[in-house]
PDB file of N, CA and C in Angstrom:
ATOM      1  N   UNK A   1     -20.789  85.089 -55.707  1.00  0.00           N
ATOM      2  CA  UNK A   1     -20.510  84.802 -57.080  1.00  0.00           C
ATOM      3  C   UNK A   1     -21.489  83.772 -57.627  1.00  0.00           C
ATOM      4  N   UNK A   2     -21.941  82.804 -56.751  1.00  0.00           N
ATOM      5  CA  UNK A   2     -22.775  82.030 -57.437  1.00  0.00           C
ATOM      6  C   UNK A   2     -24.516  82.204 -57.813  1.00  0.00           C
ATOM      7  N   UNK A   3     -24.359  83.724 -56.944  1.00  0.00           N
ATOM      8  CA  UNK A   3     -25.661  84.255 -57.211  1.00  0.00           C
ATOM      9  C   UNK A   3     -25.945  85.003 -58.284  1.00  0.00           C
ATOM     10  N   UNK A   4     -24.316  85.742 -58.888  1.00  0.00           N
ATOM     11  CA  UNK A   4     -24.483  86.139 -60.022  1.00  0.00           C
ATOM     12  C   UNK A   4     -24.689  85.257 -61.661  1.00  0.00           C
ATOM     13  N   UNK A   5     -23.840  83.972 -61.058  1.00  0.00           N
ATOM     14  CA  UNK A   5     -23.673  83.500 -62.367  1.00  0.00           C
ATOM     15  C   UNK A   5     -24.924  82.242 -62.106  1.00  0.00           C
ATOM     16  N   UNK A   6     -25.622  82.504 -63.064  1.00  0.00           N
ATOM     17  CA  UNK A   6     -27.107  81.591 -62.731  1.00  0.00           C
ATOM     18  C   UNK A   6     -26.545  80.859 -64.133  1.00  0.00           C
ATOM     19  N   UNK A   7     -26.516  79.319 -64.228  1.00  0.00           N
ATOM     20  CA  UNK A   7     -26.239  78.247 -65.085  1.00  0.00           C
ATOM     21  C   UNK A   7     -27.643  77.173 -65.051  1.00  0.00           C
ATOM     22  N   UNK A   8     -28.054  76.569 -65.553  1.00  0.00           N
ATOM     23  CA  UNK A   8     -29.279  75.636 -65.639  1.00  0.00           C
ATOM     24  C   UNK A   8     -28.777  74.150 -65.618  1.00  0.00           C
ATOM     25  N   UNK A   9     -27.417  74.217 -65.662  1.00  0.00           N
ATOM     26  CA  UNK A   9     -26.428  72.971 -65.062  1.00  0.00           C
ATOM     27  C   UNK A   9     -25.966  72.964 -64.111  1.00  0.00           C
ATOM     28  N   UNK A  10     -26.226  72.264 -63.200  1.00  0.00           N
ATOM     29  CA  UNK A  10     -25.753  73.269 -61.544  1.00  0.00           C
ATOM     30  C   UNK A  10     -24.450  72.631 -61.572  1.00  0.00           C
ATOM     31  N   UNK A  11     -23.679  71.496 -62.412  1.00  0.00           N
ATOM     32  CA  UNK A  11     -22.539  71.214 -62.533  1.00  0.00           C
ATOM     33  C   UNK A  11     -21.461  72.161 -63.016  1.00  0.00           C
ATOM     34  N   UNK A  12     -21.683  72.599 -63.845  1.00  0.00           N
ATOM     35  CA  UNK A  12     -21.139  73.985 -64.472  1.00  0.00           C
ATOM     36  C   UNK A  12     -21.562  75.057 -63.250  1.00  0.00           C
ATOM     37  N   UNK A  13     -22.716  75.513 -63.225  1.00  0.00           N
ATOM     38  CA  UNK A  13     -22.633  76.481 -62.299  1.00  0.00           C
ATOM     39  C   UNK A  13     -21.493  76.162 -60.873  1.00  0.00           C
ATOM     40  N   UNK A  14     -21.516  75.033 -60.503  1.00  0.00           N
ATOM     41  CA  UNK A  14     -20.824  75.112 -59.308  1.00  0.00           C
ATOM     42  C   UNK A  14     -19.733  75.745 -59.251  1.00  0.00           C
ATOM     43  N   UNK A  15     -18.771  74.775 -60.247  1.00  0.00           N
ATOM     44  CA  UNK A  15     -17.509  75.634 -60.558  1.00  0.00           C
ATOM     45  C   UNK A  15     -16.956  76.324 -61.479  1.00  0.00           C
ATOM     46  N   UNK A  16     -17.959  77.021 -62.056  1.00  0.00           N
ATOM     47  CA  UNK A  16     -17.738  78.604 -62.600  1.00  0.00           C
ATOM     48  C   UNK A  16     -17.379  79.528 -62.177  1.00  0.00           C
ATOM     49  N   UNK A  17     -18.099  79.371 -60.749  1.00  0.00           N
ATOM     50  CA  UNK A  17     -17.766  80.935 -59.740  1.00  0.00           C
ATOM     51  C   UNK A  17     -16.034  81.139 -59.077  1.00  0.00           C
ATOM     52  N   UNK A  18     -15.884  79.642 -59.194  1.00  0.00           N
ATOM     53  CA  UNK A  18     -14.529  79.108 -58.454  1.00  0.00           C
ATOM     54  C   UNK A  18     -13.142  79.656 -59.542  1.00  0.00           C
ATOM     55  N   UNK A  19     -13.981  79.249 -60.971  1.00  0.00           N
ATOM     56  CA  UNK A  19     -12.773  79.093 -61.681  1.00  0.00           C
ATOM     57  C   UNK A  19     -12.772  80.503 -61.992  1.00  0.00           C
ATOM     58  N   UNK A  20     -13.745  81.655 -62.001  1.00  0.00           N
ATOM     59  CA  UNK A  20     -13.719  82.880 -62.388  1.00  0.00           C
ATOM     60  C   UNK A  20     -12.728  83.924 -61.114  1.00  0.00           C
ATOM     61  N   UNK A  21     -13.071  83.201 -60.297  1.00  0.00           N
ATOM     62  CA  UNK A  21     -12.190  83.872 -58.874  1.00  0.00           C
ATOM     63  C   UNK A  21     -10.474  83.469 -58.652  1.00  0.00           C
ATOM     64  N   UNK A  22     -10.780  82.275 -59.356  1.00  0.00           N
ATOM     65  CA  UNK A  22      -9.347  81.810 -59.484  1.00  0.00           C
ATOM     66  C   UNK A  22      -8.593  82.729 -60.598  1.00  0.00           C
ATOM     67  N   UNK A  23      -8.683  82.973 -61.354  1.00  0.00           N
ATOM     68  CA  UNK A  23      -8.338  83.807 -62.727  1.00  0.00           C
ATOM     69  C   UNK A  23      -7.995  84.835 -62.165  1.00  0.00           C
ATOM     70  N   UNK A  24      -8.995  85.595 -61.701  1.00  0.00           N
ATOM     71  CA  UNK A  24      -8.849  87.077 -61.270  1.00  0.00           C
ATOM     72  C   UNK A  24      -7.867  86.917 -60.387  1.00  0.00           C
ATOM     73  N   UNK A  25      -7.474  85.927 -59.172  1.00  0.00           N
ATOM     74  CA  UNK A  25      -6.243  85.852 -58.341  1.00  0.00           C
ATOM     75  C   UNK A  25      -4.886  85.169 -58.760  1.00  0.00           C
ATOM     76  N   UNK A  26      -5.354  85.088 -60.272  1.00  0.00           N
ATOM     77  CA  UNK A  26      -4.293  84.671 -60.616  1.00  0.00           C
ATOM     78  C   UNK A  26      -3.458  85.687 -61.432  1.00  0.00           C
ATOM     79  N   UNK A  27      -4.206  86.557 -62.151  1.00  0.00           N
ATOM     80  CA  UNK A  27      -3.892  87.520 -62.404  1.00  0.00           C
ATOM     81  C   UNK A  27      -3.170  88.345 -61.844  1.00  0.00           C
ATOM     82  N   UNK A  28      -3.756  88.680 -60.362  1.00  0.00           N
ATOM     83  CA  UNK A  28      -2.990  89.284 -59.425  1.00  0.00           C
ATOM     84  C   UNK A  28      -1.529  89.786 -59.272  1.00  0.00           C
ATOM     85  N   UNK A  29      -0.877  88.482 -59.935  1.00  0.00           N
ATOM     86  CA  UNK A  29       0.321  87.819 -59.935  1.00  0.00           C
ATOM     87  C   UNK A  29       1.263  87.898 -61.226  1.00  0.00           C
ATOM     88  N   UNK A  30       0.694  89.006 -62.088  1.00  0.00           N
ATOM     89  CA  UNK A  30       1.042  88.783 -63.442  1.00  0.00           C
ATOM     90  C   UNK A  30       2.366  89.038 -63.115  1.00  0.00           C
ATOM     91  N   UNK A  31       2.701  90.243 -62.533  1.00  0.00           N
ATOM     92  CA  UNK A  31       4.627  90.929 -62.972  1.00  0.00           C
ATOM     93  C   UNK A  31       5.045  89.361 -62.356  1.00  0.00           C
ATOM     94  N   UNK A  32       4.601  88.263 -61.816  1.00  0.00           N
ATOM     95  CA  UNK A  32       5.699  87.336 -61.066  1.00  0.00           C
ATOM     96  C   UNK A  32       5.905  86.362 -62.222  1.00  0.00           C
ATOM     97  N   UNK A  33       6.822  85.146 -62.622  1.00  0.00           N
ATOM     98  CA  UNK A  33       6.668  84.465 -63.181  1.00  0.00           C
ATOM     99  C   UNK A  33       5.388  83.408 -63.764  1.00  0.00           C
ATOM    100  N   UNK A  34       5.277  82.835 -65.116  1.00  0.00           N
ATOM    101  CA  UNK A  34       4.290  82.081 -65.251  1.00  0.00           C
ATOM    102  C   UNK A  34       3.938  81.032 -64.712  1.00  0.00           C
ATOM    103  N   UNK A  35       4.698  80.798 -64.057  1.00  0.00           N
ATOM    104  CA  UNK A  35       4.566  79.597 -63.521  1.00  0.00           C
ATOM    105  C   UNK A  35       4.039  79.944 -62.235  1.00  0.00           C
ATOM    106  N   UNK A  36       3.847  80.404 -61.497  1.00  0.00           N
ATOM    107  CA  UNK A  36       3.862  81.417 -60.136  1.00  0.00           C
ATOM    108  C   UNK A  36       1.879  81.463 -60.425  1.00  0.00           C
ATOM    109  N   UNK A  37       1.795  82.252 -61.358  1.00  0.00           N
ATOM    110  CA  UNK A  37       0.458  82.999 -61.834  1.00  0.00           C
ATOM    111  C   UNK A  37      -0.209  81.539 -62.215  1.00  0.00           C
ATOM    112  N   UNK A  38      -0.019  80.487 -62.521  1.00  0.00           N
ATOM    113  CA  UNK A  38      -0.832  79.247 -62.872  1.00  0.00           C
ATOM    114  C   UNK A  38      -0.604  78.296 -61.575  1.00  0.00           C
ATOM    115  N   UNK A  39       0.148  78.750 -60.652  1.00  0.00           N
ATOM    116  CA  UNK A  39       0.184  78.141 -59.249  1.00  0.00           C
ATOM    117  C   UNK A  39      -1.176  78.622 -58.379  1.00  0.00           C
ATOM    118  N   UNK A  40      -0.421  79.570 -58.203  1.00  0.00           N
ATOM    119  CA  UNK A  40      -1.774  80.740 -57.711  1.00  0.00           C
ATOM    120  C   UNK A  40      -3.041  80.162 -58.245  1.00  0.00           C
ATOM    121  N   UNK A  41      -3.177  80.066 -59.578  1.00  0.00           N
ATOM    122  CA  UNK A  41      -4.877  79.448 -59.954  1.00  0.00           C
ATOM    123  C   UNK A  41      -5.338  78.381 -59.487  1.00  0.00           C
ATOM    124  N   UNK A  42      -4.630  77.611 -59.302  1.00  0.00           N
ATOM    125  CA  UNK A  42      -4.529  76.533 -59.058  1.00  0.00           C
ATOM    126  C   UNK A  42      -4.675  76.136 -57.487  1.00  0.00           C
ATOM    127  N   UNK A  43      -3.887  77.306 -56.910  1.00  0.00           N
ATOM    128  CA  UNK A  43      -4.214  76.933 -55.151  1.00  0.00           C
ATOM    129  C   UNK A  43      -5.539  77.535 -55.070  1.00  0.00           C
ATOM    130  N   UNK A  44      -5.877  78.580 -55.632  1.00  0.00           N
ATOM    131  CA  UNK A  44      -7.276  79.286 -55.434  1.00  0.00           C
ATOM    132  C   UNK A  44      -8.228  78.534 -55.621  1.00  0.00           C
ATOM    133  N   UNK A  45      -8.585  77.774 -56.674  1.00  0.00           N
ATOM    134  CA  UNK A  45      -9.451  77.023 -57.167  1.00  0.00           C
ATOM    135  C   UNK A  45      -9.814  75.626 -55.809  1.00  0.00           C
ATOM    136  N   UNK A  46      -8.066  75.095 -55.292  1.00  0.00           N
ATOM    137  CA  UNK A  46      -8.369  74.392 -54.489  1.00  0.00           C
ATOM    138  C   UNK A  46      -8.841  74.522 -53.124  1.00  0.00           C
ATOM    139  N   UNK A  47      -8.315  75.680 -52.243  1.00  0.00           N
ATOM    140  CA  UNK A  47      -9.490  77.073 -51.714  1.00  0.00           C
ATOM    141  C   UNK A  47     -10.430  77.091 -52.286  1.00  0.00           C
ATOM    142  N   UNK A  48     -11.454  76.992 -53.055  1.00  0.00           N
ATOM    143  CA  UNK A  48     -12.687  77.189 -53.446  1.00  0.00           C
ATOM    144  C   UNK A  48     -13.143  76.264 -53.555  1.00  0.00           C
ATOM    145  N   UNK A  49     -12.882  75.273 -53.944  1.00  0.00           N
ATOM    146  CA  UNK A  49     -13.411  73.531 -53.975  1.00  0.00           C
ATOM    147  C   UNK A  49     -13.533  73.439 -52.539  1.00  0.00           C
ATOM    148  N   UNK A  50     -12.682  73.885 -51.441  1.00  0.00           N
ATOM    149  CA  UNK A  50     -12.710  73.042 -50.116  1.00  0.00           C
ATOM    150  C   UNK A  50     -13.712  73.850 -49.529  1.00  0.00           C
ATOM    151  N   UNK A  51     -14.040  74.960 -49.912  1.00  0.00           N
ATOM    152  CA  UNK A  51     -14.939  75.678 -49.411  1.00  0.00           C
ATOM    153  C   UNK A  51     -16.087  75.442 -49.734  1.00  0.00           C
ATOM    154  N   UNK A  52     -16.384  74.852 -50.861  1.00  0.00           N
ATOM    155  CA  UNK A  52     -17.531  74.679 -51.941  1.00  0.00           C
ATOM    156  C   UNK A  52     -18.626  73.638 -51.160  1.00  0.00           C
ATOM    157  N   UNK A  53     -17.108  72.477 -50.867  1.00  0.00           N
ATOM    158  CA  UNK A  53     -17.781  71.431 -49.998  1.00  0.00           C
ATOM    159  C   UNK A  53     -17.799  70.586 -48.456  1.00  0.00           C
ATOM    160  N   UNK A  54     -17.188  72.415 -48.000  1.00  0.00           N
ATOM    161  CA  UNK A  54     -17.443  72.128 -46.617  1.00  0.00           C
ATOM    162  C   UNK A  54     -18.657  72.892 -46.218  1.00  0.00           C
ATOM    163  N   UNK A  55     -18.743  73.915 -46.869  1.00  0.00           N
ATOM    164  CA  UNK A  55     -20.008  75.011 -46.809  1.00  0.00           C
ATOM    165  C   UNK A  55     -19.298  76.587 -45.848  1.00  0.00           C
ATOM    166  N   UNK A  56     -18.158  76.249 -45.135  1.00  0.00           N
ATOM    167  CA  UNK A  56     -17.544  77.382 -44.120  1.00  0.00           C
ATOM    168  C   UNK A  56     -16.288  77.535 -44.405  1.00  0.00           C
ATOM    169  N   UNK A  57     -16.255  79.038 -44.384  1.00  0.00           N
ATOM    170  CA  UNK A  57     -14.827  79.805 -44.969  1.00  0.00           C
ATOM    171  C   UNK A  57     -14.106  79.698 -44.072  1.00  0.00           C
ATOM    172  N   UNK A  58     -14.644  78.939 -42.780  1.00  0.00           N
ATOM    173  CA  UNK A  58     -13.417  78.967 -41.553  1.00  0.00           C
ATOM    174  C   UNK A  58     -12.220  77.715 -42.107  1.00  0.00           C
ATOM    175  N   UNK A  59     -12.794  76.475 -42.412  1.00  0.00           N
ATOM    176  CA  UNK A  59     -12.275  75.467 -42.826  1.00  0.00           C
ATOM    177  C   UNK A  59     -11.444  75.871 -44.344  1.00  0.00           C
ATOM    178  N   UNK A  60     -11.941  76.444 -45.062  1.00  0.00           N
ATOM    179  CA  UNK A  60     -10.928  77.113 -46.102  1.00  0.00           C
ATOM    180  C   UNK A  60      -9.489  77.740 -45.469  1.00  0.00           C
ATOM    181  N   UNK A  61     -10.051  78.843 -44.905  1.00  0.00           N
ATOM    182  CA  UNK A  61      -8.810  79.461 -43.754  1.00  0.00           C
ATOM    183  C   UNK A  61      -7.837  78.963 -43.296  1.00  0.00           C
ATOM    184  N   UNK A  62      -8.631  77.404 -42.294  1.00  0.00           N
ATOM    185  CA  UNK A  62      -7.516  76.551 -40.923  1.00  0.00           C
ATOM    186  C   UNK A  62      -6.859  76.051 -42.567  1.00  0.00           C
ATOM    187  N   UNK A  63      -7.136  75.586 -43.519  1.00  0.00           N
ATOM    188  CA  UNK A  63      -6.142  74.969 -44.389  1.00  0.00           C
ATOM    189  C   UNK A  63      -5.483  75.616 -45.342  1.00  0.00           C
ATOM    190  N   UNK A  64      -5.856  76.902 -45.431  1.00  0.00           N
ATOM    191  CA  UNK A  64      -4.363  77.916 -45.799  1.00  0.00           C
ATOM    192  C   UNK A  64      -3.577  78.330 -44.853  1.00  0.00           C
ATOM    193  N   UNK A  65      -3.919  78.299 -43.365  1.00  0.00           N
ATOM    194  CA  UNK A  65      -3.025  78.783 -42.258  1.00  0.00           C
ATOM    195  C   UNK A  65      -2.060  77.773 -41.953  1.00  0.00           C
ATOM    196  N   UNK A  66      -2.916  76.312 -42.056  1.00  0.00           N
ATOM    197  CA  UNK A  66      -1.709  75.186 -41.702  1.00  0.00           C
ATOM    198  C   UNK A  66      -0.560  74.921 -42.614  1.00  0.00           C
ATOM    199  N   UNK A  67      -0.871  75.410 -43.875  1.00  0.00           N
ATOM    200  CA  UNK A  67       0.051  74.751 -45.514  1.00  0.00           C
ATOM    201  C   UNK A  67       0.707  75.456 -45.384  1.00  0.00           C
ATOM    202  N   UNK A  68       0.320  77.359 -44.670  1.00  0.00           N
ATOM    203  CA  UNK A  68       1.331  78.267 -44.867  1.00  0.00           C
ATOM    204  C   UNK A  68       2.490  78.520 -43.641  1.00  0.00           C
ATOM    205  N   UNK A  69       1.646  77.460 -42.043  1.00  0.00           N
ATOM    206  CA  UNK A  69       3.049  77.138 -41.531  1.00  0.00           C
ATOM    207  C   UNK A  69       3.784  76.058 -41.694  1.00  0.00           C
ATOM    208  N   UNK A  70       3.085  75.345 -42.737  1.00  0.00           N
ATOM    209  CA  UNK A  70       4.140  73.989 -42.529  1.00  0.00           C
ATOM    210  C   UNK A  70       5.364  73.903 -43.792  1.00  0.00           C
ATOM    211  N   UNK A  71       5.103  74.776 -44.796  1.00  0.00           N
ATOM    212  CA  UNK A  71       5.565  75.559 -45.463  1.00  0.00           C
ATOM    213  C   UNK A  71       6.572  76.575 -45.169  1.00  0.00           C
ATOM    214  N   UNK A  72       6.440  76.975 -44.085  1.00  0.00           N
ATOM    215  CA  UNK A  72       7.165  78.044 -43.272  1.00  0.00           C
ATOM    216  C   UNK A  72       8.310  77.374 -42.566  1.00  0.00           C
ATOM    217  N   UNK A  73       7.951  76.412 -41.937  1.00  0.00           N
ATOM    218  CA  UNK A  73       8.849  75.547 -40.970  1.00  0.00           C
ATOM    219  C   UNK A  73      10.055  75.148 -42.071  1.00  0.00           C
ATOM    220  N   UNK A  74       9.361  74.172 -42.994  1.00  0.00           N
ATOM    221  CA  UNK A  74      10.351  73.647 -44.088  1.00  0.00           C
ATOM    222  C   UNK A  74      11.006  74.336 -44.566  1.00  0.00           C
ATOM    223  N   UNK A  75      10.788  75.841 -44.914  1.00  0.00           N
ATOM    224  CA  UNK A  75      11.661  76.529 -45.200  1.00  0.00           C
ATOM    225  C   UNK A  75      12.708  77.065 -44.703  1.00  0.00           C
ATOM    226  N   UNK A  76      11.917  77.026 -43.096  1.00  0.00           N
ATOM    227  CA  UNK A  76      13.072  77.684 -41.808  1.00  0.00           C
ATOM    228  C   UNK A  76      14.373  76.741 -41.374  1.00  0.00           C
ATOM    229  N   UNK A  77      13.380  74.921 -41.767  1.00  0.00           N
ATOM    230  CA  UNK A  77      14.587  73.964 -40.807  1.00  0.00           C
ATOM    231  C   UNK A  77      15.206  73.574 -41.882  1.00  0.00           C
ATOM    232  N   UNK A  78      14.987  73.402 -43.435  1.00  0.00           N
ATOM    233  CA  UNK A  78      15.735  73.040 -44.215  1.00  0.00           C
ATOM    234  C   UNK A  78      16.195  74.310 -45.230  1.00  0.00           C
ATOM    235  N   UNK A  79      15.638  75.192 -45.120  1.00  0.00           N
ATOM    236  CA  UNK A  79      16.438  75.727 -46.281  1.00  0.00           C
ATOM    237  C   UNK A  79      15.616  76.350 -47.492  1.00  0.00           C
ATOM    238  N   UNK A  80      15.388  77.484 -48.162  1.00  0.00           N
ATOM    239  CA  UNK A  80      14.600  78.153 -49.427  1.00  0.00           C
ATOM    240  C   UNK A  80      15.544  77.063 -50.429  1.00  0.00           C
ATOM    241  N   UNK A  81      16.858  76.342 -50.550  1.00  0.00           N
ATOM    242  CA  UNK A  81      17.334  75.797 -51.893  1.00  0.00           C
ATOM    243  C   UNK A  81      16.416  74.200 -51.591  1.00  0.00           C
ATOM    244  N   UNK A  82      15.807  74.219 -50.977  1.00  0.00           N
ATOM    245  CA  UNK A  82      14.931  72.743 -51.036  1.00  0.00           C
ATOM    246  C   UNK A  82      14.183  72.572 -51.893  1.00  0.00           C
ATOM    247  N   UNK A  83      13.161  74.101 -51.779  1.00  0.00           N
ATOM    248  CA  UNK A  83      12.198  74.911 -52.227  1.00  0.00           C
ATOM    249  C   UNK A  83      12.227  75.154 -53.627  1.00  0.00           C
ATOM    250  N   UNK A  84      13.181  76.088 -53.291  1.00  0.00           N
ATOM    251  CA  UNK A  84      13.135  76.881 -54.586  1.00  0.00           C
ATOM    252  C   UNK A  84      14.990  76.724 -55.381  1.00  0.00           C
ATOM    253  N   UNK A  85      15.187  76.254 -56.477  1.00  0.00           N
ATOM    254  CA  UNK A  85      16.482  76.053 -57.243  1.00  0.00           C
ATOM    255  C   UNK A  85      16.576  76.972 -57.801  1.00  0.00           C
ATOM    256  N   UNK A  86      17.848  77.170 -57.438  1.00  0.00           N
ATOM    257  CA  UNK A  86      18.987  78.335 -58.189  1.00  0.00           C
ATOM    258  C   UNK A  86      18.920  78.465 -59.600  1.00  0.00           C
ATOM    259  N   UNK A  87      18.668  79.781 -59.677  1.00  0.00           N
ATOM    260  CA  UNK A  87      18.548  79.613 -61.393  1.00  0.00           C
ATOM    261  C   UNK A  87      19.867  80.749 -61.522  1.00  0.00           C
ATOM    262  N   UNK A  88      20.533  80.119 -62.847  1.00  0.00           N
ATOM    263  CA  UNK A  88      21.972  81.024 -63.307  1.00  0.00           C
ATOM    264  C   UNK A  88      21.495  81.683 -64.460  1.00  0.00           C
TER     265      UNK A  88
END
């Protein structure tokens, strides 16, 4: 992506490519709530920042694999109403 989008501000260019990838995965997500779909952008973007400035998609990875078990656990030892509130 950053080969497509050529900027003459490499500040802008940096995270253009990030925020354009974020969108599109946020999109992804439309039938789910709005709030859901601006989460999503939001984790993507931060996936793309960590990637941006580690230089390796492995280190992007180990830190969606760890958030998504530690995330997992909390949900398992305490409970989805920790998480997520009951809506009537």
């Amino acid at each position: 992506m950053h080969q497509i989008v050529e900027i003459k501000s490499k500040a802008v260019a940096s995270g253009l490519p990030i925020v354009m990838i974020s969108i599109v995965d946020g999109t992804r997500h439309l039938p789910n709530e709005i709030n859901f779909v601006i989460l999503t952008f939001f984790v993507g973007a931060a996936y793309g920042y960590i990637y941006q400035k580690s230089g390796k998609i492995e280190v992007a990875i180990l830190v969606y694999l760890a958030l998504k078990r530690t995330f997992g656990l909390i949900l398992t030892f305490w409970g989805y109403d920790l998480a997520l509130p009951i809506r009537v």
